[in-house]
N, C-alpha and C. Protein backbone atom coordinates (compact mmCIF):
# COMPACT_ATOMS: atom_id res chain seq x y z
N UNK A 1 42.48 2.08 49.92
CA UNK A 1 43.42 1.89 48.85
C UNK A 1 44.55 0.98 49.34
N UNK A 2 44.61 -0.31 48.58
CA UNK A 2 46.10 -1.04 49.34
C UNK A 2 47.06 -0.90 47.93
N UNK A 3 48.18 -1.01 48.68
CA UNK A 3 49.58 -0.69 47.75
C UNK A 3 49.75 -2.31 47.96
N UNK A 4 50.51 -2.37 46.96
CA UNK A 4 51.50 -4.14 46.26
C UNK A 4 52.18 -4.10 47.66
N UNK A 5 52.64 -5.09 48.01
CA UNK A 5 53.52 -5.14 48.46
C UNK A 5 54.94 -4.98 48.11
N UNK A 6 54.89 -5.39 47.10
CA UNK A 6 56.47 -5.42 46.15
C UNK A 6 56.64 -3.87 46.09
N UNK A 7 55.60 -3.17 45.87
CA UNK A 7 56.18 -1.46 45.73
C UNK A 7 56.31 -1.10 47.23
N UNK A 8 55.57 -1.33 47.97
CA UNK A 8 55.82 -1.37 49.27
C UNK A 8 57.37 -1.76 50.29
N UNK A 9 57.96 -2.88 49.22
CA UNK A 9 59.09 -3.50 49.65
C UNK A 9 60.47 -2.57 49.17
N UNK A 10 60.07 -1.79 47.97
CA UNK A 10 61.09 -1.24 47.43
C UNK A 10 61.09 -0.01 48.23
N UNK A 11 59.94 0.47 48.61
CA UNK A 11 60.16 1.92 48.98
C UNK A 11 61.07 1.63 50.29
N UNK A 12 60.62 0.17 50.70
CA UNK A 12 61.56 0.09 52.50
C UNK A 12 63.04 -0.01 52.21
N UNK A 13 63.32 -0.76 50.56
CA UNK A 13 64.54 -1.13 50.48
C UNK A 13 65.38 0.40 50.16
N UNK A 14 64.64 1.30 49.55
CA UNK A 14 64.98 2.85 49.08
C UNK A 14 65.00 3.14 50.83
N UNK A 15 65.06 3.55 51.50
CA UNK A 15 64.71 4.17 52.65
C UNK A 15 65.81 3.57 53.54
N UNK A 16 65.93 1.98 53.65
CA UNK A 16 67.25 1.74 54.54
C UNK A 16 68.38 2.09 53.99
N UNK A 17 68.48 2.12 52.18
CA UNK A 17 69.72 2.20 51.78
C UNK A 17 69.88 4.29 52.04
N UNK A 18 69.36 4.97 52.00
CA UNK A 18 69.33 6.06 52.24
C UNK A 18 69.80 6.66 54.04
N UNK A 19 68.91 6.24 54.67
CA UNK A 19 69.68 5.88 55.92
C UNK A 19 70.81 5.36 56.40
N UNK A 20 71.51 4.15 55.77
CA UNK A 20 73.11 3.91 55.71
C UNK A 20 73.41 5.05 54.92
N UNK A 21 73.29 5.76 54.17
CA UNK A 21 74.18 6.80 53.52
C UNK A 21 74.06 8.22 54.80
N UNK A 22 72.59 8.49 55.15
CA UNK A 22 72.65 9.51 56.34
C UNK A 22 73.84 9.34 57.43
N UNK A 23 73.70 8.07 57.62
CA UNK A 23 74.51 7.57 58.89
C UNK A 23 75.74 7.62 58.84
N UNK A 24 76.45 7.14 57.37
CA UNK A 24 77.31 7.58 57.52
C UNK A 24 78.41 8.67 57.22
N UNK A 25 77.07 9.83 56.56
CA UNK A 25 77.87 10.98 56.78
C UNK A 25 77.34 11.50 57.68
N UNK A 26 77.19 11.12 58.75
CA UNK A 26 76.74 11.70 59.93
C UNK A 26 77.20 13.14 60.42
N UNK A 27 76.87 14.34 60.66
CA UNK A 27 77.69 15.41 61.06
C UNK A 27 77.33 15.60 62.52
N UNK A 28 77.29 14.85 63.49
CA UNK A 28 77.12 14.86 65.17
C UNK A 28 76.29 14.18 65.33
N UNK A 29 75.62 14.33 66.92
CA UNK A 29 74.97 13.82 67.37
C UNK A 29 73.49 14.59 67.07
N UNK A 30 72.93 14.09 66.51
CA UNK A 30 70.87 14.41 66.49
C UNK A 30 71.27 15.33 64.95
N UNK A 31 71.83 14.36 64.33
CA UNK A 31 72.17 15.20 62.98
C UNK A 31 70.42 15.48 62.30
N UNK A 32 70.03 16.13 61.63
CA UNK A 32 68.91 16.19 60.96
C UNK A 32 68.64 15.23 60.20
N UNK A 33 69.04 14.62 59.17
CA UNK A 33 69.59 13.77 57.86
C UNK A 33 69.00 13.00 58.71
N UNK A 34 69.99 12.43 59.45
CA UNK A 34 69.65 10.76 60.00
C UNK A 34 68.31 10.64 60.92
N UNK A 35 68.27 12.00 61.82
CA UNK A 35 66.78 11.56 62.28
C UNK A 35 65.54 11.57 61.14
N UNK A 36 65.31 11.99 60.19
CA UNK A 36 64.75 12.12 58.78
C UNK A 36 64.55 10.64 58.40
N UNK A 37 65.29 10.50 58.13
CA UNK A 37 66.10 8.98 56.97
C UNK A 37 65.56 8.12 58.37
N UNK A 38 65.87 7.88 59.46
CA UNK A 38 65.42 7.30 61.12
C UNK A 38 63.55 6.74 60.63
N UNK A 39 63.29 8.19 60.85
CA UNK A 39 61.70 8.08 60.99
C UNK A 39 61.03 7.57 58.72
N UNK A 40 61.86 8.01 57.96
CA UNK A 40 61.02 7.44 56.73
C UNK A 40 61.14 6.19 57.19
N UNK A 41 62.26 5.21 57.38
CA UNK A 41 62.41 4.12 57.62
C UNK A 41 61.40 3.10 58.30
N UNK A 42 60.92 4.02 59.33
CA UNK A 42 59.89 3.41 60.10
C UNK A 42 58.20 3.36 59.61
N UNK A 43 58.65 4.81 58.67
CA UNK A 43 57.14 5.09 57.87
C UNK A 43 57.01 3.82 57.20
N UNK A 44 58.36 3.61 56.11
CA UNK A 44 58.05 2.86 54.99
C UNK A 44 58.10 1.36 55.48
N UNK A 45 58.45 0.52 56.63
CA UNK A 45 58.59 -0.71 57.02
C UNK A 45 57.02 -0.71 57.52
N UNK A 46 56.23 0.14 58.51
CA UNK A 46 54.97 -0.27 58.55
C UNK A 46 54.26 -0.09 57.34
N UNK A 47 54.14 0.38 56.16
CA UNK A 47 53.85 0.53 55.03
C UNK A 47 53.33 -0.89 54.73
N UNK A 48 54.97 -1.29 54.27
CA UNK A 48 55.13 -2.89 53.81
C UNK A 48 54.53 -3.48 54.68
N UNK A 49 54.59 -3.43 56.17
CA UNK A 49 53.37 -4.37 57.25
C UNK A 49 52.53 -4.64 56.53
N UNK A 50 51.67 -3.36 56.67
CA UNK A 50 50.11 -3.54 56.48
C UNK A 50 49.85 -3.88 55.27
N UNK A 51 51.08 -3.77 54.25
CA UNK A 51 50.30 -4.11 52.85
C UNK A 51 50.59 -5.64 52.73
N UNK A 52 51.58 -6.21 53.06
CA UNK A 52 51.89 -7.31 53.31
C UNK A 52 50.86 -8.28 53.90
N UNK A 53 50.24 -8.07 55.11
CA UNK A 53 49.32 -8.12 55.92
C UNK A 53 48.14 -8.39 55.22
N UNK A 54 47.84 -6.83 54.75
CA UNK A 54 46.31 -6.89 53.36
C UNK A 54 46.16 -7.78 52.80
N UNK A 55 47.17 -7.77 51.65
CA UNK A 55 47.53 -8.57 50.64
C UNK A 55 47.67 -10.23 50.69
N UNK A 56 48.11 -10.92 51.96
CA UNK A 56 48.66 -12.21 52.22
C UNK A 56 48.22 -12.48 53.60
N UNK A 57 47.82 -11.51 54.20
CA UNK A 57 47.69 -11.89 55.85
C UNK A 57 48.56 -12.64 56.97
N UNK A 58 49.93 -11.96 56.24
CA UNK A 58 51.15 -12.20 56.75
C UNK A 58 51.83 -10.78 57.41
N UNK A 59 52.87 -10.75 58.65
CA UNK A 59 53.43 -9.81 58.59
C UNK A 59 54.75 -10.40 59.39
N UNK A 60 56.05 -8.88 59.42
CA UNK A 60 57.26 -9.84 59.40
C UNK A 60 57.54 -9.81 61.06
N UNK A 61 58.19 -10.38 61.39
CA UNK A 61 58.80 -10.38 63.01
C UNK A 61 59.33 -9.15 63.91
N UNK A 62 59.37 -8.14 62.94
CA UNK A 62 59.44 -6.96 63.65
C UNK A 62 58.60 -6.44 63.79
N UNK A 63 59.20 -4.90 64.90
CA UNK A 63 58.65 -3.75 65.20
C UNK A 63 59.06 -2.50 65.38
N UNK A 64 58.44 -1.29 64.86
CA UNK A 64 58.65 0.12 65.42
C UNK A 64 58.40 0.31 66.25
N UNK A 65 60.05 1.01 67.07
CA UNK A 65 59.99 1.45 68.52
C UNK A 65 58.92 2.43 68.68
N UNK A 66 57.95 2.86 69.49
CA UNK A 66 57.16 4.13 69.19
C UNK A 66 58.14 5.03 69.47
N UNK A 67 58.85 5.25 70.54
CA UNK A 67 59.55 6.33 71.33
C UNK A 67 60.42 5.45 72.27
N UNK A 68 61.58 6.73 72.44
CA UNK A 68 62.69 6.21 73.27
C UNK A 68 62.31 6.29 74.96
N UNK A 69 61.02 6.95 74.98
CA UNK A 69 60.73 7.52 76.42
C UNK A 69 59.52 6.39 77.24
N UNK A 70 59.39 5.34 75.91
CA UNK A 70 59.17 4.16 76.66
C UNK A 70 59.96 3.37 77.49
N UNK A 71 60.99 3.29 76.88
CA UNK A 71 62.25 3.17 77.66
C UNK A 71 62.42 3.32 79.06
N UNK A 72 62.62 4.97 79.08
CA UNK A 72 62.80 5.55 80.34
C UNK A 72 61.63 5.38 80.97
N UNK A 73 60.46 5.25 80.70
CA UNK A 73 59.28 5.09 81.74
C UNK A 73 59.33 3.08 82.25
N UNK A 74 59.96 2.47 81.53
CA UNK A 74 60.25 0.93 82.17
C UNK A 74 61.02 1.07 82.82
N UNK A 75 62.45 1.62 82.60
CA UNK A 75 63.41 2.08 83.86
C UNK A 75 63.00 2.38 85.35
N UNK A 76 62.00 3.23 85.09
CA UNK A 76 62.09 3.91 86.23
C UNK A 76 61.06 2.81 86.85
N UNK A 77 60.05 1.76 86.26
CA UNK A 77 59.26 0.90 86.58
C UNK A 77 59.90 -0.07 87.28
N UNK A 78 61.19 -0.51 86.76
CA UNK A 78 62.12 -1.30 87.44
C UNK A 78 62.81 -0.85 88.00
N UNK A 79 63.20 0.55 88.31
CA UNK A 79 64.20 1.04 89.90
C UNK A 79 62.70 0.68 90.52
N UNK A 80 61.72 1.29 90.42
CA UNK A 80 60.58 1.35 91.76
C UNK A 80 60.48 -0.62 92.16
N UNK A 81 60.75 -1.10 91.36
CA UNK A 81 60.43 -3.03 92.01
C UNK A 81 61.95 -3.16 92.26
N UNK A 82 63.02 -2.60 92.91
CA UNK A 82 64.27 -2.89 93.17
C UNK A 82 64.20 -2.42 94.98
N UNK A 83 65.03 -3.38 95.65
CA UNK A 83 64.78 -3.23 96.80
C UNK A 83 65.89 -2.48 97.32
N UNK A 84 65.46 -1.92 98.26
CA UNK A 84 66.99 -0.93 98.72
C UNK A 84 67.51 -2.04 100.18
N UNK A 85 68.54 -2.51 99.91
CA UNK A 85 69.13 -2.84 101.59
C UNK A 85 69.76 -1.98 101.77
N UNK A 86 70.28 -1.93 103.41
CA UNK A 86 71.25 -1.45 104.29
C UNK A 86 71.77 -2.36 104.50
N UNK A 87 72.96 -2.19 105.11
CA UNK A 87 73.86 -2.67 105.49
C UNK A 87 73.68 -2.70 107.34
């Protein structure tokens, strides 16, 4: 089943504008709301990818982070290629 893209585009445009509203009633840090509103965001932008993609065999210049713990596993990839001197 492929979706329009255009409905595809609205649901991303519904989803960021919902997320600026999470964000900024933010109530702390790892508020619920915003990690919610975080991850639809990411649902609904690969959405539009692939339908985009389907549809035109185009897609846009971005990407979804998978996880933040990719991160930390390159970190620690680059302390291990860092050289230790002495003095």
């Amino acid at each position: 089943m492929s979706i329009d893209p255009r409905v595809a585009l609205q649901s991303l445009t519904t989803a960021l504008e919902e997320h600026l509203i999470a964000a900024s009633a933010r109530r702390g840090e790892g508020d619920p709301t915003v990690e919610a509103a975080f991850f639809a965001v990411a649902d609904a932008f690969e959405v539009y990818d692939d339908s985009l993609y389907e549809a035109y065999g185009e897609v846009t210049p971005l990407e979804v982070i998978d996880d933040v713990d990719d991160d930390d596993e390159q970190d620690a990839e680059d302390d291990e290629d860092l050289e230790i001197v002495q003095d």
